[in-house]
C-alpha atoms as a PDB file:
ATOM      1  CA  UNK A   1       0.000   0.000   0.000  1.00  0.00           C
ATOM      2  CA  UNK A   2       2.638   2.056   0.940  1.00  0.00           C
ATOM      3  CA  UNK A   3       4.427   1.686  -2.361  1.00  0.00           C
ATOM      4  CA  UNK A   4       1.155   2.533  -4.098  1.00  0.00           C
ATOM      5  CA  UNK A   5       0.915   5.746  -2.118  1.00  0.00           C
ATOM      6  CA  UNK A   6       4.807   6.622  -3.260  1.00  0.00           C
ATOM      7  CA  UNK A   7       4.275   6.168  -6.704  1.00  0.00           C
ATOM      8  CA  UNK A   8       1.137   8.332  -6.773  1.00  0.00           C
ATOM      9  CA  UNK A   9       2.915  11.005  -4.856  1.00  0.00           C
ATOM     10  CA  UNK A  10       5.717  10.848  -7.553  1.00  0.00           C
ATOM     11  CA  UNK A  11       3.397  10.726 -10.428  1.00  0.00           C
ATOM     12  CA  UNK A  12       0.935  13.959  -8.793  1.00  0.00           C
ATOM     13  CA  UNK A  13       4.291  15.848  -8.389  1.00  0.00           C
ATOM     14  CA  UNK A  14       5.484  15.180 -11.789  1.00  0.00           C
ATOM     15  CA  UNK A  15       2.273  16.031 -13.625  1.00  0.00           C
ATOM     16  CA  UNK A  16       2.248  19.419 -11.195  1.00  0.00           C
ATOM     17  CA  UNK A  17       6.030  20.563 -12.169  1.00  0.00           C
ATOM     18  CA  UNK A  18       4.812  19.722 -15.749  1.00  0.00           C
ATOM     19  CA  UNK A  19       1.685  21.818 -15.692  1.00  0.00           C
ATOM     20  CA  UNK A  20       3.993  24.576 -14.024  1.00  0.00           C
ATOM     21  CA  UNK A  21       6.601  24.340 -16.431  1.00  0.00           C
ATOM     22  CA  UNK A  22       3.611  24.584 -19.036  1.00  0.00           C
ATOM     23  CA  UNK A  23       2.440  27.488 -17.771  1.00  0.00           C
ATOM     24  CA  UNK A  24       5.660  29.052 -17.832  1.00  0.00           C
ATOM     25  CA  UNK A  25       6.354  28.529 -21.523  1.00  0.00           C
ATOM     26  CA  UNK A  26       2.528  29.398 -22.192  1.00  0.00           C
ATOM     27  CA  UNK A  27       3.394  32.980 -20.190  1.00  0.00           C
ATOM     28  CA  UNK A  28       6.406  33.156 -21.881  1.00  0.00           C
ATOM     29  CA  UNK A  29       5.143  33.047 -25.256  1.00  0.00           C
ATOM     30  CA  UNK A  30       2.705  36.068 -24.356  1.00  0.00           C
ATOM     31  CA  UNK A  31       5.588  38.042 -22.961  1.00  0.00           C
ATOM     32  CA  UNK A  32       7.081  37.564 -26.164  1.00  0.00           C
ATOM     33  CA  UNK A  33       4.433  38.182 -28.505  1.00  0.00           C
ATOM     34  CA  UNK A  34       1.836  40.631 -26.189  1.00  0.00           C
ATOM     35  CA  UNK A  35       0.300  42.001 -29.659  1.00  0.00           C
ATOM     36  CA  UNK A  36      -0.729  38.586 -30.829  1.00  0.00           C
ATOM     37  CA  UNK A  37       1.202  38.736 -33.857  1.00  0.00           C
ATOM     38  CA  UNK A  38       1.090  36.696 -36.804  1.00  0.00           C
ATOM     39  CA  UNK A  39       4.879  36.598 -36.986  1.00  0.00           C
ATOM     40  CA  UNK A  40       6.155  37.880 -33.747  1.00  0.00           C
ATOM     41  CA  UNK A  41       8.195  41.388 -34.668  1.00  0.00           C
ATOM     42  CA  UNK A  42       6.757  41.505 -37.412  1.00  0.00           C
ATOM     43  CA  UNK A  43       3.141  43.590 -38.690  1.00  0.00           C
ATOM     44  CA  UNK A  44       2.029  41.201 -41.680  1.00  0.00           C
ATOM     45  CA  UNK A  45      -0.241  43.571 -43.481  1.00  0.00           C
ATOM     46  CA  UNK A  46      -2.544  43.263 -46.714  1.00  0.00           C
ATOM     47  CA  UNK A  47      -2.206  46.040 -48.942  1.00  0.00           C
ATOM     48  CA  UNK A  48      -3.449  46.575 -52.589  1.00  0.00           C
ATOM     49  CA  UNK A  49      -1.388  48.146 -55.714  1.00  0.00           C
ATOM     50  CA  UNK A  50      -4.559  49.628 -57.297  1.00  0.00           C
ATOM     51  CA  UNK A  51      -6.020  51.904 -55.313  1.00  0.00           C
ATOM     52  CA  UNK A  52      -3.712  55.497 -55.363  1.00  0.00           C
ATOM     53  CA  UNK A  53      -3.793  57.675 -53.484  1.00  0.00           C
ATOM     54  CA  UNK A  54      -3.489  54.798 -50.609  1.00  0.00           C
ATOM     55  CA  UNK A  55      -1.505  52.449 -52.506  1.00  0.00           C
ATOM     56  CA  UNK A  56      -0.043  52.212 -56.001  1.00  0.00           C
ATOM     57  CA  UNK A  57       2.512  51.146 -58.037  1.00  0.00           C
ATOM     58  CA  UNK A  58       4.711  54.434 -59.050  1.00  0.00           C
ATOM     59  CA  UNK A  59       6.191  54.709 -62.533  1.00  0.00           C
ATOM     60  CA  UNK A  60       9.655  53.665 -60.900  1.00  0.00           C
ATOM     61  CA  UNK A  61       7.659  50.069 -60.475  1.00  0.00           C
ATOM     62  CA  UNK A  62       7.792  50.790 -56.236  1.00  0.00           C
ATOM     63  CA  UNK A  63       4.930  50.080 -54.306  1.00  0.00           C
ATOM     64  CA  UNK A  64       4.150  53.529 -52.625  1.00  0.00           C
ATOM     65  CA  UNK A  65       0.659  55.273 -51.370  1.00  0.00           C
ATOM     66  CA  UNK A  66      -0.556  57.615 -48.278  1.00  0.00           C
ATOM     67  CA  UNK A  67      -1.703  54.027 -46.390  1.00  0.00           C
ATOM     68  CA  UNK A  68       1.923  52.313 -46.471  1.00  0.00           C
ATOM     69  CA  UNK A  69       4.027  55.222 -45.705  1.00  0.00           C
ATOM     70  CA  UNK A  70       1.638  55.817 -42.477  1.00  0.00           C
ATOM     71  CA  UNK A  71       1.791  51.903 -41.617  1.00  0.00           C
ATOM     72  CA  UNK A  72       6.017  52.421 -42.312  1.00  0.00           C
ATOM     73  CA  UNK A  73       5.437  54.827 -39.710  1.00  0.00           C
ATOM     74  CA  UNK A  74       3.375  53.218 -37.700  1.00  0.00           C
ATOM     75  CA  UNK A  75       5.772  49.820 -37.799  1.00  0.00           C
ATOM     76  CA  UNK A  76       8.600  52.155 -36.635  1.00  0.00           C
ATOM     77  CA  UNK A  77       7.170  53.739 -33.135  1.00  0.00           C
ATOM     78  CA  UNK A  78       6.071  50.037 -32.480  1.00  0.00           C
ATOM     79  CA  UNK A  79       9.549  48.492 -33.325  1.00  0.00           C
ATOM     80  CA  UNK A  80       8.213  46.024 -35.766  1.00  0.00           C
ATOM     81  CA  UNK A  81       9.271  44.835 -38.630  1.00  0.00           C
ATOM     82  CA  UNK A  82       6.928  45.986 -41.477  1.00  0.00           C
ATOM     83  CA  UNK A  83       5.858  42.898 -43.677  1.00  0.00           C
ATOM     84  CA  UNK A  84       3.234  44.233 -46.567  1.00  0.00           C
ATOM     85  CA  UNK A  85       1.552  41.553 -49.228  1.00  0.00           C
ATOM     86  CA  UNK A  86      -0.459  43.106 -52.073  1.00  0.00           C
ATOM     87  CA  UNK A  87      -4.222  40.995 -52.022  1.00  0.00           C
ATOM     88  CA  UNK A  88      -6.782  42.462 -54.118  1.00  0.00           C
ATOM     89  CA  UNK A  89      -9.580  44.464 -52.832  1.00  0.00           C
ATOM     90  CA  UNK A  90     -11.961  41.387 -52.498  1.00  0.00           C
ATOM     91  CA  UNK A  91      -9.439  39.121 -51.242  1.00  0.00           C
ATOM     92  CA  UNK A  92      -8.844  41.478 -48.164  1.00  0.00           C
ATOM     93  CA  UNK A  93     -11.758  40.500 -45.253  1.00  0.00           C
ATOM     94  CA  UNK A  94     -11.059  36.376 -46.708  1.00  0.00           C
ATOM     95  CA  UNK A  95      -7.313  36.931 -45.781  1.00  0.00           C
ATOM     96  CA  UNK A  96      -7.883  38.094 -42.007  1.00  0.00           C
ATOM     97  CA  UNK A  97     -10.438  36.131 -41.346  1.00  0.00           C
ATOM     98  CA  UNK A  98      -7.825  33.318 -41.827  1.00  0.00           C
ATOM     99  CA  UNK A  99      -5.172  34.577 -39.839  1.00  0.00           C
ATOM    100  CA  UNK A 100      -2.931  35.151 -43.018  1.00  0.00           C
ATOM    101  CA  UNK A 101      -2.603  38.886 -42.044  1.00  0.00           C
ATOM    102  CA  UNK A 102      -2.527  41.005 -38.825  1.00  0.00           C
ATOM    103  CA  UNK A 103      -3.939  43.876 -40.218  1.00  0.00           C
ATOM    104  CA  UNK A 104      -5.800  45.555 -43.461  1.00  0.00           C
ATOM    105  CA  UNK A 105      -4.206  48.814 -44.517  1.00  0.00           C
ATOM    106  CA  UNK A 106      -6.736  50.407 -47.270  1.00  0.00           C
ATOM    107  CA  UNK A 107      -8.701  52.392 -45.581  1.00  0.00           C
ATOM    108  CA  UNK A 108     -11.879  50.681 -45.046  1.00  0.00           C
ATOM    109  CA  UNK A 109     -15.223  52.418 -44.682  1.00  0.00           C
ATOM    110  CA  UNK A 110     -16.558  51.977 -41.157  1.00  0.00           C
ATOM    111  CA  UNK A 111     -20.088  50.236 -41.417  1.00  0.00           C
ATOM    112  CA  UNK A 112     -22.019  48.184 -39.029  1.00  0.00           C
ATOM    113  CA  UNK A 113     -22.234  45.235 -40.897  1.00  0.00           C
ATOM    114  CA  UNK A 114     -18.389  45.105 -40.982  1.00  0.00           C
ATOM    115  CA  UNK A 115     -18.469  45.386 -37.171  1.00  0.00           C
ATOM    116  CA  UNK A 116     -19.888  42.170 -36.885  1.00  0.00           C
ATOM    117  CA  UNK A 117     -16.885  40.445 -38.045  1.00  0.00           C
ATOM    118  CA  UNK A 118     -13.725  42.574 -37.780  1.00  0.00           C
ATOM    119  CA  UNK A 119     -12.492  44.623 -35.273  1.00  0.00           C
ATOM    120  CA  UNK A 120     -11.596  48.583 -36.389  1.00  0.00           C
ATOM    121  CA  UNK A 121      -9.235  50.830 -35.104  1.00  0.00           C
ATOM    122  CA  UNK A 122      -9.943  54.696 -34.547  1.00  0.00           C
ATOM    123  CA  UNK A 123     -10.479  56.238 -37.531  1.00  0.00           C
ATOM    124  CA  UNK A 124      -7.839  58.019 -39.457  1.00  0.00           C
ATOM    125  CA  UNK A 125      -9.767  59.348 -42.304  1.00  0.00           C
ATOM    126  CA  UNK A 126     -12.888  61.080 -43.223  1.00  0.00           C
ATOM    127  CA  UNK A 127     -14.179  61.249 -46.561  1.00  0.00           C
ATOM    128  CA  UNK A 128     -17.036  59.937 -48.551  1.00  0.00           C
ATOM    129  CA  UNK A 129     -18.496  58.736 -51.890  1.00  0.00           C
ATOM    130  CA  UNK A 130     -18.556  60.718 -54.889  1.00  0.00           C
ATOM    131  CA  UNK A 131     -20.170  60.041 -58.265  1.00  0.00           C
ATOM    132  CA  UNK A 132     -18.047  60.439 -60.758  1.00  0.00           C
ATOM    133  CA  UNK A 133     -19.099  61.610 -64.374  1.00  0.00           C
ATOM    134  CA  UNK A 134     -17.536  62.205 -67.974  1.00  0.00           C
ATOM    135  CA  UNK A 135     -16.754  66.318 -68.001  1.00  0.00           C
ATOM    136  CA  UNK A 136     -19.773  66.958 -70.279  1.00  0.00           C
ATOM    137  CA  UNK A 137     -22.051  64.639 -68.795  1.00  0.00           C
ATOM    138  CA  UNK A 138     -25.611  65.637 -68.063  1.00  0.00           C
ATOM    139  CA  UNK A 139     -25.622  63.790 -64.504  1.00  0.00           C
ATOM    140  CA  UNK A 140     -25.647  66.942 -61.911  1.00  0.00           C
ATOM    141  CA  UNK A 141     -27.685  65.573 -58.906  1.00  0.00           C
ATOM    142  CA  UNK A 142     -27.225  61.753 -58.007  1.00  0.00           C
ATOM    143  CA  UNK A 143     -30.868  61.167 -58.905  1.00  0.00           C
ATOM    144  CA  UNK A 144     -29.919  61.603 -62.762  1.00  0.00           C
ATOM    145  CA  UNK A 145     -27.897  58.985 -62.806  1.00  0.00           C
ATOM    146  CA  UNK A 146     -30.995  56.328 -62.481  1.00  0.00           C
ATOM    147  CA  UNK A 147     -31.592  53.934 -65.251  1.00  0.00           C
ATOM    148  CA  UNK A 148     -28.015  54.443 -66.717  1.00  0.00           C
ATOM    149  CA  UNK A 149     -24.646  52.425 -66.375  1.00  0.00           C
ATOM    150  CA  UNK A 150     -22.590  52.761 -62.969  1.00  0.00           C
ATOM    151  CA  UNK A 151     -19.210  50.989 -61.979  1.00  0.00           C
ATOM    152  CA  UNK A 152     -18.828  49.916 -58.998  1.00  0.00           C
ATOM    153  CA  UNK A 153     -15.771  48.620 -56.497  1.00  0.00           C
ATOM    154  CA  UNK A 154     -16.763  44.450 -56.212  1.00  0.00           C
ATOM    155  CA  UNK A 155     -16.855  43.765 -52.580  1.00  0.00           C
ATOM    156  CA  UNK A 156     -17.171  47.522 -51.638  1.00  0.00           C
ATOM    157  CA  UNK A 157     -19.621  49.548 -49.054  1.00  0.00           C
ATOM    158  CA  UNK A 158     -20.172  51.434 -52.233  1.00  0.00           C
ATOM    159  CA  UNK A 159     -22.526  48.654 -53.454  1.00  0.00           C
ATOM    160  CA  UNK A 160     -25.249  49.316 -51.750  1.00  0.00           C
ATOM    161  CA  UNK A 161     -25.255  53.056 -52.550  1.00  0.00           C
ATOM    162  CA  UNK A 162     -25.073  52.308 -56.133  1.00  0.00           C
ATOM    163  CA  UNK A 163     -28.071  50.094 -56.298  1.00  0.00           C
ATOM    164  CA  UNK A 164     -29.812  52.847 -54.145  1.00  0.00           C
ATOM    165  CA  UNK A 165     -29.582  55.124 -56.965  1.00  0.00           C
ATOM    166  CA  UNK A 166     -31.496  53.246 -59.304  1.00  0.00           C
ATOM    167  CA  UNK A 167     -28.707  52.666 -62.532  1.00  0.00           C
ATOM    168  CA  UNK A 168     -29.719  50.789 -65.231  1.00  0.00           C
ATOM    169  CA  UNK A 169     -26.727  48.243 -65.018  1.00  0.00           C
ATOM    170  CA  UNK A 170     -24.143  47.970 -62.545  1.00  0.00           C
ATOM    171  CA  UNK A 171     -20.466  47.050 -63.289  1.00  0.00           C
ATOM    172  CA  UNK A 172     -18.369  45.526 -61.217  1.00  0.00           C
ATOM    173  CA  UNK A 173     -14.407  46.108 -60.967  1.00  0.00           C
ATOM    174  CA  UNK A 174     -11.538  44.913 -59.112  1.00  0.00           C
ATOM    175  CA  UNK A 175      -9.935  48.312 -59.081  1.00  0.00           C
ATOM    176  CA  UNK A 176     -10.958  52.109 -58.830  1.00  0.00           C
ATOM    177  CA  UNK A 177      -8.465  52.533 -61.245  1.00  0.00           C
ATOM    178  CA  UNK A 178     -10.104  50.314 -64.347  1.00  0.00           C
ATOM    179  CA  UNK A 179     -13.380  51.884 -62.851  1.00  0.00           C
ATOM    180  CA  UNK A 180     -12.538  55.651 -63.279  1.00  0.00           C
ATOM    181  CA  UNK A 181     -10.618  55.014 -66.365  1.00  0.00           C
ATOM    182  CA  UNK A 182     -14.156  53.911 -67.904  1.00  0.00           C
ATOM    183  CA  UNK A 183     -15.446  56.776 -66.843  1.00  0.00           C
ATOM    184  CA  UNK A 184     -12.866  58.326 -69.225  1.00  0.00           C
ATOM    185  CA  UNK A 185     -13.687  56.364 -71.592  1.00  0.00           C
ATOM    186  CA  UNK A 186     -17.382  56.206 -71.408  1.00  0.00           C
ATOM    187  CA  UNK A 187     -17.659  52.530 -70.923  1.00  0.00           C
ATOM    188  CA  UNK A 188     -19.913  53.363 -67.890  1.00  0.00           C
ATOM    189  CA  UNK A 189     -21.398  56.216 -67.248  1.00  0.00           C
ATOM    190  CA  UNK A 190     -20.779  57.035 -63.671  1.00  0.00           C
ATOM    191  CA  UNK A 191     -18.546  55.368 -61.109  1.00  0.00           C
ATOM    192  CA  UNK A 192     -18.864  55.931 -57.592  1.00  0.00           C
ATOM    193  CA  UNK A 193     -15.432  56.175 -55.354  1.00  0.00           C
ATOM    194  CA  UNK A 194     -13.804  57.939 -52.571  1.00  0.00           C
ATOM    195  CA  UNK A 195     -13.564  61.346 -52.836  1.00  0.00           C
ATOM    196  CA  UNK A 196      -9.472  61.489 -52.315  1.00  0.00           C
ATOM    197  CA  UNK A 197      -8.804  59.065 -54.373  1.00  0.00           C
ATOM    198  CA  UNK A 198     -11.590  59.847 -57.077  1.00  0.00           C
ATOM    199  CA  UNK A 199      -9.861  63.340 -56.689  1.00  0.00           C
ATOM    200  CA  UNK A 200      -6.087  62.148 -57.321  1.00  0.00           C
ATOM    201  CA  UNK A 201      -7.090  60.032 -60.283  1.00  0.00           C
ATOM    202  CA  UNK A 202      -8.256  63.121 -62.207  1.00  0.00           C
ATOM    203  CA  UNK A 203      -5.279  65.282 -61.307  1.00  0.00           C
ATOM    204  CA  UNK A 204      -3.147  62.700 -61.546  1.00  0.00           C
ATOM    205  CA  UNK A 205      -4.180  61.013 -65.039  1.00  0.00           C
ATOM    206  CA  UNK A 206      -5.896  64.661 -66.551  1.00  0.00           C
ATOM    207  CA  UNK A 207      -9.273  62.386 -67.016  1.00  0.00           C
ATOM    208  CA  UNK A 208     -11.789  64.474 -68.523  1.00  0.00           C
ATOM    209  CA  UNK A 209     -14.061  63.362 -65.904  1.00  0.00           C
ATOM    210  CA  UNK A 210     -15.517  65.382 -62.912  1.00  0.00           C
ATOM    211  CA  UNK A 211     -17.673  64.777 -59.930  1.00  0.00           C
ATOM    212  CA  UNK A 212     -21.199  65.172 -58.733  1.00  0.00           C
ATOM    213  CA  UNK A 213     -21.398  67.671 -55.965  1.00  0.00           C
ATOM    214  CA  UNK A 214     -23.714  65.727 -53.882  1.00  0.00           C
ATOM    215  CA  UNK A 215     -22.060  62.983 -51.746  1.00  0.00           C
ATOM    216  CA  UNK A 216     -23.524  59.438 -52.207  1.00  0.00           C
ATOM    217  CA  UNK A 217     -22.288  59.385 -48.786  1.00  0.00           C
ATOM    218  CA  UNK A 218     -19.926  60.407 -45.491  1.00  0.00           C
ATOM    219  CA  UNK A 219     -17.978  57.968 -43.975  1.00  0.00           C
ATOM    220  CA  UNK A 220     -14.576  57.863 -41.569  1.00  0.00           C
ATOM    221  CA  UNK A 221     -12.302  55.479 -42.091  1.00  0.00           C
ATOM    222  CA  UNK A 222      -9.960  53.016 -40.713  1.00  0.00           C
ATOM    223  CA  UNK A 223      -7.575  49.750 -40.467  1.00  0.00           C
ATOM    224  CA  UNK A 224      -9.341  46.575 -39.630  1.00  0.00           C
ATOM    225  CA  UNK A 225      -7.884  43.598 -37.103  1.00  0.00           C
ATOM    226  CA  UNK A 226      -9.169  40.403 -36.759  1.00  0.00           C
ATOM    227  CA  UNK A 227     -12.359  40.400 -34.186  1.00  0.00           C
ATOM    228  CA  UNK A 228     -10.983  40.597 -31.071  1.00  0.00           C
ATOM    229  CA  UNK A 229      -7.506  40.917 -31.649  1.00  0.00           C
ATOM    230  CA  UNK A 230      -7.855  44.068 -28.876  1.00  0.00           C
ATOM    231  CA  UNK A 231      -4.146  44.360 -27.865  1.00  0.00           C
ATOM    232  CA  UNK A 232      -2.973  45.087 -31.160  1.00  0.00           C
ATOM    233  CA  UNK A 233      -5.971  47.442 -31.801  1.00  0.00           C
ATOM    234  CA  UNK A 234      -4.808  49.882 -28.579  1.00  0.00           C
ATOM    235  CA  UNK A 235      -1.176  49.663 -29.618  1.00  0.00           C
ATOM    236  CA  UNK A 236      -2.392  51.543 -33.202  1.00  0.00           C
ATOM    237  CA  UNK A 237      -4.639  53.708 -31.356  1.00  0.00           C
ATOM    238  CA  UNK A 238      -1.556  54.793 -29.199  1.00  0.00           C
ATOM    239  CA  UNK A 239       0.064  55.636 -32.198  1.00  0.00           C
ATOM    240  CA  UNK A 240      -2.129  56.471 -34.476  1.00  0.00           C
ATOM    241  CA  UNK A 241      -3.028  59.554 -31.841  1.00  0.00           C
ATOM    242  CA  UNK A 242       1.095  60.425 -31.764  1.00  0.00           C
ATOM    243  CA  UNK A 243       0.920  60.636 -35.235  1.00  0.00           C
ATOM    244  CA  UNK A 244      -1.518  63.387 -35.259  1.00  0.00           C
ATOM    245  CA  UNK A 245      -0.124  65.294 -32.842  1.00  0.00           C
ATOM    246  CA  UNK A 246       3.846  65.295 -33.645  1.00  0.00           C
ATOM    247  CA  UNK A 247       2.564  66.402 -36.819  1.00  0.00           C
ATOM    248  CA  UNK A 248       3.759  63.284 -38.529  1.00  0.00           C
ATOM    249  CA  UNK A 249       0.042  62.580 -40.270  1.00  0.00           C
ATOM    250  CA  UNK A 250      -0.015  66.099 -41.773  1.00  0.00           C
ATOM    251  CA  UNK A 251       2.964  65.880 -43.375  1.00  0.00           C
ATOM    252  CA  UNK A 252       2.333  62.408 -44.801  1.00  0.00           C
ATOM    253  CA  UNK A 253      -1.410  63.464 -46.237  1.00  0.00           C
ATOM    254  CA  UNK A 254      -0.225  66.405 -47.727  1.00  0.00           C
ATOM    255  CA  UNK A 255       2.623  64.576 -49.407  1.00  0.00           C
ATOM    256  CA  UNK A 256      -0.460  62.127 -51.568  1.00  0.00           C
ATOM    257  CA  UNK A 257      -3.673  65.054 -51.405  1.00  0.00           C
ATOM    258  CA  UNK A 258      -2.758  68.461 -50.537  1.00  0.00           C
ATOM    259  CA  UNK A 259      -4.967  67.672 -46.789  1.00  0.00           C
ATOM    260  CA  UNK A 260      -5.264  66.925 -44.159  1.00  0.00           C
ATOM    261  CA  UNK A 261      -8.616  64.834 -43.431  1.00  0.00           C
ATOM    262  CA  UNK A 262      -8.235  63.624 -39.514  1.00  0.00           C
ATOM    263  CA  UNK A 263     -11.977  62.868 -37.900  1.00  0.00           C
ATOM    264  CA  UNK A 264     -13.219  65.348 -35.331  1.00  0.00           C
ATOM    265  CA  UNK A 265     -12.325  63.635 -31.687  1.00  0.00           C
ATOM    266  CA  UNK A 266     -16.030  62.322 -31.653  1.00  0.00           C
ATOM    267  CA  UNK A 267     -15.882  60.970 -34.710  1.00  0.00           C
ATOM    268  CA  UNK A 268     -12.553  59.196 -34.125  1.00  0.00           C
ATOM    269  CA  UNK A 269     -13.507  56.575 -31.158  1.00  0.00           C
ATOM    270  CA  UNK A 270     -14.989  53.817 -33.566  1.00  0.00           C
ATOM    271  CA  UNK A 271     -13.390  50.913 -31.397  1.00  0.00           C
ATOM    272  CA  UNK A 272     -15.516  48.942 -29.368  1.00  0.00           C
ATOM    273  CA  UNK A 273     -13.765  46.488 -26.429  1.00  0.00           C
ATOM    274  CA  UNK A 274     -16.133  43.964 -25.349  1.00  0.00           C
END
């Protein structure tokens, strides 16, 4: 009996040093990864080539855009390494949702449908949705536009605005880019984007395209985390907020779109900690 006893002492004590000596490593693995990285050091971050002025591809072939040099920035106060990989515009909410990424960096309208399944960080951008029309168009009020051809971003919180307004036929693109350029070239005949980035295109590419004063609507903006992934979330906020105030965000706007379109303090706080 006695014997029996020993060896059950021996075995309890071994199976508690080995749950310790879990808990340890378990503790130790936070400690060493407390943003709940991908890639520990590292900011693994989905960015797109086709949508300027957040992110393009600049006629020395480099990957450059308002979005990455803020998430360079960003990557630096935070001591991480910055790791960007282009996904297309659709292929961004897939790609977080399976852990491939830490962190979208287009600017992503803040809705409350995406709320549901991601996780946003304060807003960093305000702006909105503009109809955009050939120069000589006869489209002056978005209600003009019904029963005619609109493009649209696939995949976009534009969507719904477009079918709001009643087009004839909606078109679907994988870039702004292809979408404004048929504007141009009267493929469609109305595409509805950003403002900024509707706004760069023209200056940028002399379309002969302009855009309907009305906005199809006002939204802020922001970078989107996996739900829940709070930790992370605070650490941008932190920054994101240092950014602003050193002056660092001005300077980097200005740079892409001659502003500087930071959120009003209320309309900043779009992060919700449950």
């Amino acid at each position: 009996m006695r014997k029996v006893l020993l060896v059950l002492f021996i075995l309890t004590v071994i199976a508690t040093f080995a749950f310790a000596e879990g808990q340890k490593e378990e503790a130790a693995a936070e400690d060493s990864n407390p943003l709940n990285l991908i890639k520990p050091g590292k900011l693994v971050v989905a960015v797109t080539q086709t949508y300027p002025p957040f992110g393009y591809i600049d006629k020395n072939g480099d990957h450059v855009g308002l979005a990455i040099d803020l998430d360079r920035e960003i990557c630096k106060r935070l001591g991480l390494e910055y790791e960007p990989i282009r996904i297309e515009w659709s292929g961004l909410m897939p790609s977080l949702n399976a852990q491939k990424i830490d962190m979208i960096s287009n600017p992503m309208d803040i809705t409350e449908e995406r709320k549901k399944t991601v996780t946003f960080a304060n807003a960093w951008i305000k702006s909105g949705g503009v109809l955009l029309v050939p120069a000589d168009s006869d489209v002056y009020e978005l209600e003009d536009i019904a029963g005619k051809k609109i493009g649209v971003l696939l995949a976009s919180s534009w969507v719904p605005h477009a079918k709001r307004l009643n087009p004839g036929e909606i078109k679907y693109y994988e870039s702004d880019v292809i979408g404004l350029r048929d504007v141009a070239n009267r493929q469609v005949d109305a595409c509805i984007t950003d403002f900024l980035a509707g706004t760069y295109a023209i200056k940028e590419n002399s379309y002969p395209i302009r855009y309907v004063e009305e906005y199809v609507t006002v939204m802020q903006k922001a970078h989107v985390f996996k739900k829940g992934n709070y930790e992370l979330v605070r650490a941008i906020n932190k920054v994101l907020d240092e950014i602003y105030a050193d002056g660092t965000y001005a300077e980097i706007t200005e740079k892409y779109i001659n502003a500087v379109p930071w959120p009003s303090a209320d309309e900043r706080v779009m992060t919700i900690f449950d």
